[in-house]
PDB file of N, CA and C in Angstrom:
ATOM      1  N   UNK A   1      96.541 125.626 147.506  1.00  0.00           N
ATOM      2  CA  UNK A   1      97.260 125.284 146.300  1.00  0.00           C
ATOM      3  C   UNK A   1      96.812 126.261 145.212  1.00  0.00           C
ATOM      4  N   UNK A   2      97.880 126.645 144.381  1.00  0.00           N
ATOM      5  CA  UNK A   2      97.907 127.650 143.858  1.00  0.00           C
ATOM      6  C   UNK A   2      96.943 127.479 142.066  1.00  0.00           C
ATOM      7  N   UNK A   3      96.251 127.708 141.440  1.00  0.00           N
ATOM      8  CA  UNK A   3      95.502 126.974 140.053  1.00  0.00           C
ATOM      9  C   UNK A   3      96.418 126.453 139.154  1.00  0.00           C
ATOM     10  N   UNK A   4      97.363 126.915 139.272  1.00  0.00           N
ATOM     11  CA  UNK A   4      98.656 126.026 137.712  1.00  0.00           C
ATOM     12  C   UNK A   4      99.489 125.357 138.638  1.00  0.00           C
ATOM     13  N   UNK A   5      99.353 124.942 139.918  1.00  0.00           N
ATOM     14  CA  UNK A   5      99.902 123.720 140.713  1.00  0.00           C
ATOM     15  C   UNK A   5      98.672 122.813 140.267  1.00  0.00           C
ATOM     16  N   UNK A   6      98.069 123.212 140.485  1.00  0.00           N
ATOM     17  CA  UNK A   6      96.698 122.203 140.684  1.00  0.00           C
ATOM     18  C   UNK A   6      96.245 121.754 139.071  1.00  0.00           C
ATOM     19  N   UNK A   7      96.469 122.899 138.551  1.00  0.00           N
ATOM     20  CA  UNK A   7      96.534 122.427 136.771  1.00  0.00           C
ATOM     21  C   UNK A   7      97.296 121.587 136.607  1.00  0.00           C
ATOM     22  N   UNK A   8      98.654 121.944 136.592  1.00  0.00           N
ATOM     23  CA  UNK A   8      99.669 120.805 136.521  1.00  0.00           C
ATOM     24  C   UNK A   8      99.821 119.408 136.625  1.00  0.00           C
ATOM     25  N   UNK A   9      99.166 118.921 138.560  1.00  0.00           N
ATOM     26  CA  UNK A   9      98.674 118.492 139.125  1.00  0.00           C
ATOM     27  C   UNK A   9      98.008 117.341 138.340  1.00  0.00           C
ATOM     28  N   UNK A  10      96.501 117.939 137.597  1.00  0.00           N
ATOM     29  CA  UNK A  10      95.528 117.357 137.047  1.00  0.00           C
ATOM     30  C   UNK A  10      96.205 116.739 135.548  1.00  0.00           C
ATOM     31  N   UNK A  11      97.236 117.922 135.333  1.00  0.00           N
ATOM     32  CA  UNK A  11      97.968 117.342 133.704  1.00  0.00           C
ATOM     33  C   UNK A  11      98.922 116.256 133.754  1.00  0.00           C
ATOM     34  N   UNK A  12      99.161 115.773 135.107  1.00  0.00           N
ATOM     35  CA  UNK A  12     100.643 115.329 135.085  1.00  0.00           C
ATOM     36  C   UNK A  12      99.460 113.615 135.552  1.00  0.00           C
ATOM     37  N   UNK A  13      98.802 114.258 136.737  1.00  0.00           N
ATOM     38  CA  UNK A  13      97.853 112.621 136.284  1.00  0.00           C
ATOM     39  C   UNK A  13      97.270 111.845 135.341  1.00  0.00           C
ATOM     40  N   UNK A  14      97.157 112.883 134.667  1.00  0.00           N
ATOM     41  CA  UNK A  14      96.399 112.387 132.897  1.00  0.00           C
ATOM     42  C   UNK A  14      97.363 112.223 132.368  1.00  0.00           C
ATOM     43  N   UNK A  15      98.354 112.480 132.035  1.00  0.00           N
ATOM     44  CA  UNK A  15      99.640 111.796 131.171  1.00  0.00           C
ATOM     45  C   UNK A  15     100.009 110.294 132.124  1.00  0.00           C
ATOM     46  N   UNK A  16      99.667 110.247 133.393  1.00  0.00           N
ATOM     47  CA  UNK A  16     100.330 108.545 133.958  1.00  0.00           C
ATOM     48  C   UNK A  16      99.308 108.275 133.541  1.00  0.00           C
ATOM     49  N   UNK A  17      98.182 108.385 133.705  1.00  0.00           N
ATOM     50  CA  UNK A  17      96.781 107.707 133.582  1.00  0.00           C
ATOM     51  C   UNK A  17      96.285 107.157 131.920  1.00  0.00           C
ATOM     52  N   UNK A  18      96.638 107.694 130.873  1.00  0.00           N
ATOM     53  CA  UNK A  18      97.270 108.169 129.802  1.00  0.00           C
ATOM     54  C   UNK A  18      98.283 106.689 129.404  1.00  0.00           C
ATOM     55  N   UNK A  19      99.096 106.536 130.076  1.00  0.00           N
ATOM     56  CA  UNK A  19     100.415 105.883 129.945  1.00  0.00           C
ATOM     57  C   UNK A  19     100.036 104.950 130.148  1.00  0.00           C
ATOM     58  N   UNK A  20      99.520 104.423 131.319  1.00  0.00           N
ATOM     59  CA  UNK A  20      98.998 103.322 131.948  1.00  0.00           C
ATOM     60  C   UNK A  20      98.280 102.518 131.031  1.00  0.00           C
ATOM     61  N   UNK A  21      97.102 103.353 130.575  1.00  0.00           N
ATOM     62  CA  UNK A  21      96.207 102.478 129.782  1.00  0.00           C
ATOM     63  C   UNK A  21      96.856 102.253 128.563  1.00  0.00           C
ATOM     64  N   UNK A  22      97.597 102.750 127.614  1.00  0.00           N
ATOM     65  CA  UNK A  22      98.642 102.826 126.565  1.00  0.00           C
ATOM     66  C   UNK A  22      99.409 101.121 126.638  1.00  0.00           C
ATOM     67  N   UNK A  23     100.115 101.046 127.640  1.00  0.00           N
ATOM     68  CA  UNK A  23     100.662  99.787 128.126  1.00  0.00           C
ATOM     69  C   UNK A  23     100.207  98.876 128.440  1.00  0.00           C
ATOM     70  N   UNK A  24      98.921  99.059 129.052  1.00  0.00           N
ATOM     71  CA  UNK A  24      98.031  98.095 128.798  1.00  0.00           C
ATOM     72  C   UNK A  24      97.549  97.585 127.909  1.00  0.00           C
ATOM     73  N   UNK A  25      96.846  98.443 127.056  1.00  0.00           N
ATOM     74  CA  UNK A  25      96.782  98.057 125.705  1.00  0.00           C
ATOM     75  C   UNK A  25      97.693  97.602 124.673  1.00  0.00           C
ATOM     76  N   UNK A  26      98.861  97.869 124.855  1.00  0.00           N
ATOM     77  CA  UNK A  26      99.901  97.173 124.338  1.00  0.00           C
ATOM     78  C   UNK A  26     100.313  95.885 124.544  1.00  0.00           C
ATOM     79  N   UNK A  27      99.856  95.731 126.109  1.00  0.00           N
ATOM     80  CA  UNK A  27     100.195  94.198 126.801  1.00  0.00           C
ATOM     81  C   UNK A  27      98.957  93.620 126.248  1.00  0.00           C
ATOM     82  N   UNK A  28      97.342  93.365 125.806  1.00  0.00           N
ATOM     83  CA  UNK A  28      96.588  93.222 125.336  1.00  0.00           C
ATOM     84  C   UNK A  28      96.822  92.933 123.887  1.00  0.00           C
ATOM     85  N   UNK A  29      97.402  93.705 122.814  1.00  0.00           N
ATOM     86  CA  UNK A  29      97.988  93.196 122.098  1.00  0.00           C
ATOM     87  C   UNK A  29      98.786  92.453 121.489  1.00  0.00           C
ATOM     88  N   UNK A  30      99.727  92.680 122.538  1.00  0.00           N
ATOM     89  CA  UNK A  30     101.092  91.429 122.674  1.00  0.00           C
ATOM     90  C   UNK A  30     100.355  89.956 122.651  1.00  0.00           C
ATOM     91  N   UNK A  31      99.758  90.095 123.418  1.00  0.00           N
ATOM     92  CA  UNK A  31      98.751  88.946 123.804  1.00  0.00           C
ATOM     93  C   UNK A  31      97.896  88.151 122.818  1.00  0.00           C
ATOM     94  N   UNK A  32      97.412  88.949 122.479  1.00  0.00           N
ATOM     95  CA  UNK A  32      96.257  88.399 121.307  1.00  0.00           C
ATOM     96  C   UNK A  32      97.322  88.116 120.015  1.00  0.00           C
ATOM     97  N   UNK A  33      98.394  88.876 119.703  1.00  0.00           N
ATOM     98  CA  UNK A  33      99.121  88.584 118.911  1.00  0.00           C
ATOM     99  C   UNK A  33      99.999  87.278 118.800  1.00  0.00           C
ATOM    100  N   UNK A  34     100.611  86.906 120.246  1.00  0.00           N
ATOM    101  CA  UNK A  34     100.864  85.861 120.569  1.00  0.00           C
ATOM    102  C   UNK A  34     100.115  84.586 120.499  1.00  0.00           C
ATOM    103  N   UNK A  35      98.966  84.713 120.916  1.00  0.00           N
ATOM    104  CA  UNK A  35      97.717  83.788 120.879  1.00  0.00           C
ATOM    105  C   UNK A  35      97.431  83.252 119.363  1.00  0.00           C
ATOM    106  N   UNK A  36      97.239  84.649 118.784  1.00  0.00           N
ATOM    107  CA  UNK A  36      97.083  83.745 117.485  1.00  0.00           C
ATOM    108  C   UNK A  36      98.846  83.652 116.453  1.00  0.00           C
ATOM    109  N   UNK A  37     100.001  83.838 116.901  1.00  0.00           N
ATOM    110  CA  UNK A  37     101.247  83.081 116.113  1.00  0.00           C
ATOM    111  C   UNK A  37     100.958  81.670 116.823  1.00  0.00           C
ATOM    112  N   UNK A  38     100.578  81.164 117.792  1.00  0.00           N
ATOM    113  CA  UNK A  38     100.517  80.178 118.622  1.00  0.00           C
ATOM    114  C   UNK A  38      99.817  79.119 117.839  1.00  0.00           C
ATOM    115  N   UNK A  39      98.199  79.757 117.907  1.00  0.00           N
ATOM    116  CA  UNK A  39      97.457  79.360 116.897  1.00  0.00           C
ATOM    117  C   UNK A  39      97.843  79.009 115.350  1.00  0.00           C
ATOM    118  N   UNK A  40      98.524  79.654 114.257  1.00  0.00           N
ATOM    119  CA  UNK A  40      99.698  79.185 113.604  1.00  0.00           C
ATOM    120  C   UNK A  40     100.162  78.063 113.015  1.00  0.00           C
ATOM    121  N   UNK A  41     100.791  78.100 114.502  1.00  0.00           N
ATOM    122  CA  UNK A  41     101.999  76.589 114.902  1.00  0.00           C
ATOM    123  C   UNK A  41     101.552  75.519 114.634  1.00  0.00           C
ATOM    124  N   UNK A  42     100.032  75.900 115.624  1.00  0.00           N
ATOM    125  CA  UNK A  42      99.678  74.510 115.832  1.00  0.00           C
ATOM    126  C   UNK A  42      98.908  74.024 114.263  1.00  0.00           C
ATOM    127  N   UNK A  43      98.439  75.227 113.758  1.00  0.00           N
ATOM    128  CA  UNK A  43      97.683  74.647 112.482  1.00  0.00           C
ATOM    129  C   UNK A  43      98.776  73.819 111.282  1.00  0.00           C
ATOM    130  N   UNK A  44     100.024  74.791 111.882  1.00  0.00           N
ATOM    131  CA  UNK A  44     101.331  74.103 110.823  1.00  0.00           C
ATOM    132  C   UNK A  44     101.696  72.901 111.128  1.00  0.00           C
ATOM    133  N   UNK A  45     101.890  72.804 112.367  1.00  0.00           N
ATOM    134  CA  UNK A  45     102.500  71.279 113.089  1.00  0.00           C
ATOM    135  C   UNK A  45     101.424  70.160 112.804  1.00  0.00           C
ATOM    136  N   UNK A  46      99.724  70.402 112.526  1.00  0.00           N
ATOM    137  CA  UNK A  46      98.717  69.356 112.102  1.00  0.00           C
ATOM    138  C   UNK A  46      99.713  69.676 110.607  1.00  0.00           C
ATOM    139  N   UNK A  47      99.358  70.175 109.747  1.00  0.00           N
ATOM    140  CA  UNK A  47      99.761  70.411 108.590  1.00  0.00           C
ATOM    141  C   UNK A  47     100.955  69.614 108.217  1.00  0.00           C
ATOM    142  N   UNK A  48     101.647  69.944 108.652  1.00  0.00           N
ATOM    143  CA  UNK A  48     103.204  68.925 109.262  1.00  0.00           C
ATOM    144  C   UNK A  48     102.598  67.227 108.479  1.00  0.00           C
ATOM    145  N   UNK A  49     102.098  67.367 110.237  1.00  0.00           N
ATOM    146  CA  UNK A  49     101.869  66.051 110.087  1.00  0.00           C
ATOM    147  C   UNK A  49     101.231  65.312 109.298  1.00  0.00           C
ATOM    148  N   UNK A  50     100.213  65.580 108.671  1.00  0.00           N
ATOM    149  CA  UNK A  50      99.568  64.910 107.650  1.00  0.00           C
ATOM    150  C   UNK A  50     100.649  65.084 106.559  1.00  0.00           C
ATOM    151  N   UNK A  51     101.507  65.874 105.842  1.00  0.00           N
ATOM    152  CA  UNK A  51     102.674  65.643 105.111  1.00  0.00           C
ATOM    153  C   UNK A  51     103.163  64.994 104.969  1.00  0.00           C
ATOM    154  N   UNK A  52     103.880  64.002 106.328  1.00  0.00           N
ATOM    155  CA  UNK A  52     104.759  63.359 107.065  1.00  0.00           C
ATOM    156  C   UNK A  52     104.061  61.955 106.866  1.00  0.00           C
ATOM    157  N   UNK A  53     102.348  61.851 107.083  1.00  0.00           N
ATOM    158  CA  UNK A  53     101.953  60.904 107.095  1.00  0.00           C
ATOM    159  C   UNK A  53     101.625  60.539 105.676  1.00  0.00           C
ATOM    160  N   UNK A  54     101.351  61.214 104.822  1.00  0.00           N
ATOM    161  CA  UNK A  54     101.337  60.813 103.472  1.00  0.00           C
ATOM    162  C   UNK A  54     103.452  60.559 102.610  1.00  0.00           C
ATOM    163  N   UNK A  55     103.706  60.991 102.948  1.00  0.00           N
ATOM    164  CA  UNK A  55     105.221  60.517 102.495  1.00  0.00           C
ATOM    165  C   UNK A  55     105.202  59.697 102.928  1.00  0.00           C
ATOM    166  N   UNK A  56     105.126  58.785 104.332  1.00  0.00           N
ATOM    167  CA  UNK A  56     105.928  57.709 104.761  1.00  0.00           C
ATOM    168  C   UNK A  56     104.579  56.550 103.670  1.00  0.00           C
ATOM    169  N   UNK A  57     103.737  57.285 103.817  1.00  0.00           N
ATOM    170  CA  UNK A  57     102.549  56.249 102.535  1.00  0.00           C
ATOM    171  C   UNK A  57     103.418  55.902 101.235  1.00  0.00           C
ATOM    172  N   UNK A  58     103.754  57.155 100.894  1.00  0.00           N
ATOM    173  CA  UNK A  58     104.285  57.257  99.605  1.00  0.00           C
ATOM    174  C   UNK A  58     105.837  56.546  99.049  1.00  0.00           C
ATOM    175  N   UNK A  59     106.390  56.152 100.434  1.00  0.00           N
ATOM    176  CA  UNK A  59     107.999  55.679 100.775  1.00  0.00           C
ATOM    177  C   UNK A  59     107.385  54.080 100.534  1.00  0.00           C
ATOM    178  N   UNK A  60     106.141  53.560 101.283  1.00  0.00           N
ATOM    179  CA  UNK A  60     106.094  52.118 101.818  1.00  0.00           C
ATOM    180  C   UNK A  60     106.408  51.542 100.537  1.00  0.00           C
ATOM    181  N   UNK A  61     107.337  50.402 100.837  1.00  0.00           N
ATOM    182  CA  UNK A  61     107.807  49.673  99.971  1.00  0.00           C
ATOM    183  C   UNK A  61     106.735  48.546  99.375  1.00  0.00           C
ATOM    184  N   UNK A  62     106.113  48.333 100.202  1.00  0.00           N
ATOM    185  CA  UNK A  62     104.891  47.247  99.659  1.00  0.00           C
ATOM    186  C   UNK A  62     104.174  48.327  98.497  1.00  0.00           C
ATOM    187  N   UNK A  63     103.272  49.309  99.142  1.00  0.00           N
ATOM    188  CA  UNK A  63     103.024  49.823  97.978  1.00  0.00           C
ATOM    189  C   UNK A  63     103.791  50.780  96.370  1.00  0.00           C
ATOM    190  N   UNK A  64     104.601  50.534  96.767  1.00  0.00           N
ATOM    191  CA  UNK A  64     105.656  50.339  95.298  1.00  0.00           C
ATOM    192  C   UNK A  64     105.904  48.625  94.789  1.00  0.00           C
ATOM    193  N   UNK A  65     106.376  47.782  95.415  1.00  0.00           N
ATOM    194  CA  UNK A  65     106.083  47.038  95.196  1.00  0.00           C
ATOM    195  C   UNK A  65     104.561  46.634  94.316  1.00  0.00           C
ATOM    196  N   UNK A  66     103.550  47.003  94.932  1.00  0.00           N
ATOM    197  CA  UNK A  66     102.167  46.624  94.182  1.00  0.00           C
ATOM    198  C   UNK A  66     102.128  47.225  93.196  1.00  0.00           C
ATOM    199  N   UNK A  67     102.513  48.816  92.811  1.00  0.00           N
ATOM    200  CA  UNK A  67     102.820  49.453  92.259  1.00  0.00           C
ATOM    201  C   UNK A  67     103.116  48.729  90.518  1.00  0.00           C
ATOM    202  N   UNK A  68     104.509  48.263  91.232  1.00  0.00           N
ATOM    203  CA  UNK A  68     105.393  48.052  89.682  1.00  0.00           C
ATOM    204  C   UNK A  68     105.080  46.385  89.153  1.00  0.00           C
ATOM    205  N   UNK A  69     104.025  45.542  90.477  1.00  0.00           N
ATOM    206  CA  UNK A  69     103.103  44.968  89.931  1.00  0.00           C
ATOM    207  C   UNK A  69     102.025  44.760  88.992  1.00  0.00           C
ATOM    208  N   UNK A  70     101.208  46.419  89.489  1.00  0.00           N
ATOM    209  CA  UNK A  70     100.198  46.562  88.498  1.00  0.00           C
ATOM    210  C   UNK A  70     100.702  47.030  87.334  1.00  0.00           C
ATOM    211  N   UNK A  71     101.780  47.792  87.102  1.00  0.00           N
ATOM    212  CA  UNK A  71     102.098  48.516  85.807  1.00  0.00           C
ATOM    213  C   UNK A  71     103.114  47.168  84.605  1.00  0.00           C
ATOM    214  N   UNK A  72     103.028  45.990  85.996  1.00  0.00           N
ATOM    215  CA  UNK A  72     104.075  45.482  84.940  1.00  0.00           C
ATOM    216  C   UNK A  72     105.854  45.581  84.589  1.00  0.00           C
ATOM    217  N   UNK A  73     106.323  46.155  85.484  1.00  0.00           N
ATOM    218  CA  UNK A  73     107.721  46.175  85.233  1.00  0.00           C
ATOM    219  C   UNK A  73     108.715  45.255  86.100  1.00  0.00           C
ATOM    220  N   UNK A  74     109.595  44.754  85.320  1.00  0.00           N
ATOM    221  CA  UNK A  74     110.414  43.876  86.132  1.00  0.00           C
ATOM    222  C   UNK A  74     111.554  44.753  86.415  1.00  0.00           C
ATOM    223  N   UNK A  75     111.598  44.428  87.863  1.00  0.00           N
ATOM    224  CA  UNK A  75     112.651  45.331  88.549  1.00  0.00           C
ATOM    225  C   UNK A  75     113.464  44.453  89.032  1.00  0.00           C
ATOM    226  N   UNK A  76     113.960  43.138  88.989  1.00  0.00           N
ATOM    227  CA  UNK A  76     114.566  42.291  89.653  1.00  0.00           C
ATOM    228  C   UNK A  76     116.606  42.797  89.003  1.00  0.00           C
ATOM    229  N   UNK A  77     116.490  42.570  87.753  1.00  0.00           N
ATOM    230  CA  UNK A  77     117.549  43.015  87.381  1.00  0.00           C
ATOM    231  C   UNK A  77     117.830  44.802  87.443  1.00  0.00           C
ATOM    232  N   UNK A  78     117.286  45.588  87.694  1.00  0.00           N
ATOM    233  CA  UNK A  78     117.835  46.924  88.236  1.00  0.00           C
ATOM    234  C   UNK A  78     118.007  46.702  89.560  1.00  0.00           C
ATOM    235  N   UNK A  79     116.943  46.087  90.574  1.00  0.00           N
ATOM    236  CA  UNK A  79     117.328  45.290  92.138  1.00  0.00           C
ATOM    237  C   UNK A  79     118.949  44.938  91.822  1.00  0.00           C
ATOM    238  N   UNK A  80     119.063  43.556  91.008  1.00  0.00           N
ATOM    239  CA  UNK A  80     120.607  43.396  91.089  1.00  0.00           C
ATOM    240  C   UNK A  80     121.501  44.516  91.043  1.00  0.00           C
ATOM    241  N   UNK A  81     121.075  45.400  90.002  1.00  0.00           N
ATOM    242  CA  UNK A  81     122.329  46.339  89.600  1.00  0.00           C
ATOM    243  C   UNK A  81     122.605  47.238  91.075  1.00  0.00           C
ATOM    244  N   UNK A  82     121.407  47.321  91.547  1.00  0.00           N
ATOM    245  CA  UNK A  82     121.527  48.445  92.881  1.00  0.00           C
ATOM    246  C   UNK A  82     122.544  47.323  94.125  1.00  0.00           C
ATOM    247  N   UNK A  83     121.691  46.317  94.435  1.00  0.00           N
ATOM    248  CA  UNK A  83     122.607  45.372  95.155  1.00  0.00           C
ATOM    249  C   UNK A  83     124.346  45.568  94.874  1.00  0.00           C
ATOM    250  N   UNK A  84     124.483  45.221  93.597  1.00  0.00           N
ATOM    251  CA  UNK A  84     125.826  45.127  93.519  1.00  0.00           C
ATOM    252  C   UNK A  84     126.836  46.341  93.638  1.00  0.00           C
ATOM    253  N   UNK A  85     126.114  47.552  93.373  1.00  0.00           N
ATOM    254  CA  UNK A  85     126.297  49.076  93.263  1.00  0.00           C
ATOM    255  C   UNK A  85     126.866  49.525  94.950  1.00  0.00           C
ATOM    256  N   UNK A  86     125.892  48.891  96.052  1.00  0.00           N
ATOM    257  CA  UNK A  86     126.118  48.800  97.425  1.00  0.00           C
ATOM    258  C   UNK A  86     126.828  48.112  97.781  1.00  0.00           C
ATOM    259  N   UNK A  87     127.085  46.956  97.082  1.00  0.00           N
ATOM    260  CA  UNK A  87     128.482  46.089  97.785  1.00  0.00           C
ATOM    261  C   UNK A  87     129.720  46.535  97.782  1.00  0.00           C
ATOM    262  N   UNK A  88     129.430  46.988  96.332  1.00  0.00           N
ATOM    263  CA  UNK A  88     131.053  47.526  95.910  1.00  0.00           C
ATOM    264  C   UNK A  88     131.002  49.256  96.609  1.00  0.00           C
ATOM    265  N   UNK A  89     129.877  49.703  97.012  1.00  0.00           N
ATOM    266  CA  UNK A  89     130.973  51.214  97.629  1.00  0.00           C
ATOM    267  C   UNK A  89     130.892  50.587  98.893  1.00  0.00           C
ATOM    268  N   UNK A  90     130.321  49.552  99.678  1.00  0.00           N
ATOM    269  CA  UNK A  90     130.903  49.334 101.033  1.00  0.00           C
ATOM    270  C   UNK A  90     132.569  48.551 100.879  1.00  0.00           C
ATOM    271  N   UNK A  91     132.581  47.925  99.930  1.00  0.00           N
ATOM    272  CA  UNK A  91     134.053  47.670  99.756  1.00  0.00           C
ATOM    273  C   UNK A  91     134.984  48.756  99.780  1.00  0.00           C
ATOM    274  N   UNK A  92     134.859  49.839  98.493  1.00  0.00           N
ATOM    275  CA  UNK A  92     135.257  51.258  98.258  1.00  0.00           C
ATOM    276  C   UNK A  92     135.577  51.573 100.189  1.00  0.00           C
ATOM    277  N   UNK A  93     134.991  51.571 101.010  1.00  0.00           N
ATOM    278  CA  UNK A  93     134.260  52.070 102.089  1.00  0.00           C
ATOM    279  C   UNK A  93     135.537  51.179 103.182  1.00  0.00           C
ATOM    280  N   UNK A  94     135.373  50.691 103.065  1.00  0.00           N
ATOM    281  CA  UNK A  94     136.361  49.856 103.788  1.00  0.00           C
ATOM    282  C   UNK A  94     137.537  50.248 103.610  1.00  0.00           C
ATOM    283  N   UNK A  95     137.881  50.419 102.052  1.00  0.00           N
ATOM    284  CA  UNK A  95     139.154  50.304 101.639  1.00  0.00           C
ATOM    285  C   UNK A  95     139.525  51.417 101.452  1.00  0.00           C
ATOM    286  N   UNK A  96     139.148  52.556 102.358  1.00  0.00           N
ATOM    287  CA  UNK A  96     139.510  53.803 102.456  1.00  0.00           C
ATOM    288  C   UNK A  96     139.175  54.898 100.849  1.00  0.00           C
ATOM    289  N   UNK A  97     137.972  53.909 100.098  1.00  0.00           N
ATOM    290  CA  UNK A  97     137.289  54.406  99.000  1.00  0.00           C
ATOM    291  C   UNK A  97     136.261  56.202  98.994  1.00  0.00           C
ATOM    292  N   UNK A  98     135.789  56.679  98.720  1.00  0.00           N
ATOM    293  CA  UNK A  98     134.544  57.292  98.685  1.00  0.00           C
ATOM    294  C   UNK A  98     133.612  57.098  99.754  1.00  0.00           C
ATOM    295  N   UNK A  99     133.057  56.054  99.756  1.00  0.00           N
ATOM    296  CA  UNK A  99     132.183  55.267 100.359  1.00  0.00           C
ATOM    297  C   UNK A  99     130.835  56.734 100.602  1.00  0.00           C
ATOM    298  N   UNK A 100     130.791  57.552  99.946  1.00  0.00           N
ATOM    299  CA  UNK A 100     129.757  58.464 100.727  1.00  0.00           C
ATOM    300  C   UNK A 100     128.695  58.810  99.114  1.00  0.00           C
ATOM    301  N   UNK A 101     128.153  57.869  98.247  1.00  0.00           N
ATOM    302  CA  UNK A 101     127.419  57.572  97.180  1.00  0.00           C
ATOM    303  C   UNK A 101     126.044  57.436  97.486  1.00  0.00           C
ATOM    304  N   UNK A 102     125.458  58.217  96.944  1.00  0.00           N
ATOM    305  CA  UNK A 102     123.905  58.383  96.702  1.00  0.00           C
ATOM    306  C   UNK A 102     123.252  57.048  96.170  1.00  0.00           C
ATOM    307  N   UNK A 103     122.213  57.138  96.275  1.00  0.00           N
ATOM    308  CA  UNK A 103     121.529  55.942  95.348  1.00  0.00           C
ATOM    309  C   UNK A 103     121.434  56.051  93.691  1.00  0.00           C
ATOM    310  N   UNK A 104     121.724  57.189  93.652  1.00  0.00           N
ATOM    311  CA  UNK A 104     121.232  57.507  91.997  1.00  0.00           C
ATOM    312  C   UNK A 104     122.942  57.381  91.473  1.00  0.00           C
ATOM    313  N   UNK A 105     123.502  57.813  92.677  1.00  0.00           N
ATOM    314  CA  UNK A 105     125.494  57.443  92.184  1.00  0.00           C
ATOM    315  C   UNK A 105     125.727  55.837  91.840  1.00  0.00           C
ATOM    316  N   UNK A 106     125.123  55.226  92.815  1.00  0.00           N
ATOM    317  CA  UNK A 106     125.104  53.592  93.121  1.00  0.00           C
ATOM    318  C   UNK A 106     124.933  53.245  92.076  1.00  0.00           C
ATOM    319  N   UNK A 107     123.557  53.590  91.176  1.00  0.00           N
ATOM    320  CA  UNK A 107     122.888  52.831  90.153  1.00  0.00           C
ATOM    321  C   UNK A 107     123.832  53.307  88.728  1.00  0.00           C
ATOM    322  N   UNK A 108     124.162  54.518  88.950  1.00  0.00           N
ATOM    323  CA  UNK A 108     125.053  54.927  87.829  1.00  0.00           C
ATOM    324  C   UNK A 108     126.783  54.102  87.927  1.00  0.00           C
ATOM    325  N   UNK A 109     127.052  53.816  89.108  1.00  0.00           N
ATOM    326  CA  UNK A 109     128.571  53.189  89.114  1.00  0.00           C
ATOM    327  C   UNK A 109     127.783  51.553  88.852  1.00  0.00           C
ATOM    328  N   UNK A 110     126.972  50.918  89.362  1.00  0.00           N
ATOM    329  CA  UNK A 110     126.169  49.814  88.799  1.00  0.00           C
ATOM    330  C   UNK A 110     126.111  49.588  87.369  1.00  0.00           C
ATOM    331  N   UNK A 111     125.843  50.903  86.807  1.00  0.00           N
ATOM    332  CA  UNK A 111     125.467  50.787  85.367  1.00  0.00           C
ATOM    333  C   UNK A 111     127.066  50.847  84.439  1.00  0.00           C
ATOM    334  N   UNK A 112     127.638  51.182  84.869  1.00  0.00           N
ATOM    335  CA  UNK A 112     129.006  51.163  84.257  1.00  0.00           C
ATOM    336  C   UNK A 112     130.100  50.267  84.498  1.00  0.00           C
ATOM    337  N   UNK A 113     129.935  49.764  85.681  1.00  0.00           N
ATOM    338  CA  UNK A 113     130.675  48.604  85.681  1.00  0.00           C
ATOM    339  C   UNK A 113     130.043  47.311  84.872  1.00  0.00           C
ATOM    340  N   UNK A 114     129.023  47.328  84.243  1.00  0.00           N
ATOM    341  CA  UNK A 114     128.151  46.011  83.473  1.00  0.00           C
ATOM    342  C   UNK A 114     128.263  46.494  82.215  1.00  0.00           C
TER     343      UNK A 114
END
């Protein structure tokens, strides 16, 4: 074999050899990169959840209830106004009305019909 076959030879193995480890190291990266978006998730999805678990705290009706206990406010007559606010858009609702009213719509069509 002739020296610039054999050069060649030696150059053309070092460029696969070269390549090889290149891609490897790339697949190594992919990897660790993946590993920690993964890592992430999961810190978001705890994160999530404690969110999730303090809102539904923050929703419970008992503690609003105790709430507007301790502060003192009578809510029985805004209760009515909302009650009656829901009767009448399920009527609306029936009767081929709107029927698609928010709570804050409710209390405002509540407040105007009185």
């Amino acid at each position: 074999m002739t020296p610039a076959k054999l050069a060649y030879v030696v150059v053309l193995a070092t460029v696969l050899a070269l390549a090889t480890v290149r891609q490897s190291n790339l697949r190594l990266q992919t990897g660790y990169h993946l590993h920690d978006l993964r890592a992430q998730i999961a810190e978001q999805q705890a994160e999530r959840t404690v969110y999730r678990t303090q809102l539904s705290k923050l929703r419970n009706p008992q503690r609003i209830l105790r709430l507007v206990a301790w502060l003192g406010l009578d809510l029985r007559e805004r209760v009515d106004r909302i009650a009656l606010a829901e009767s009448t858009a399920a009527v609306d609702d029936t009767a081929g009305g709107v029927g698609t009213m928010d709570g804050a719509a409710l209390v405002e069509a509540a407040d105007s019909e009185m």
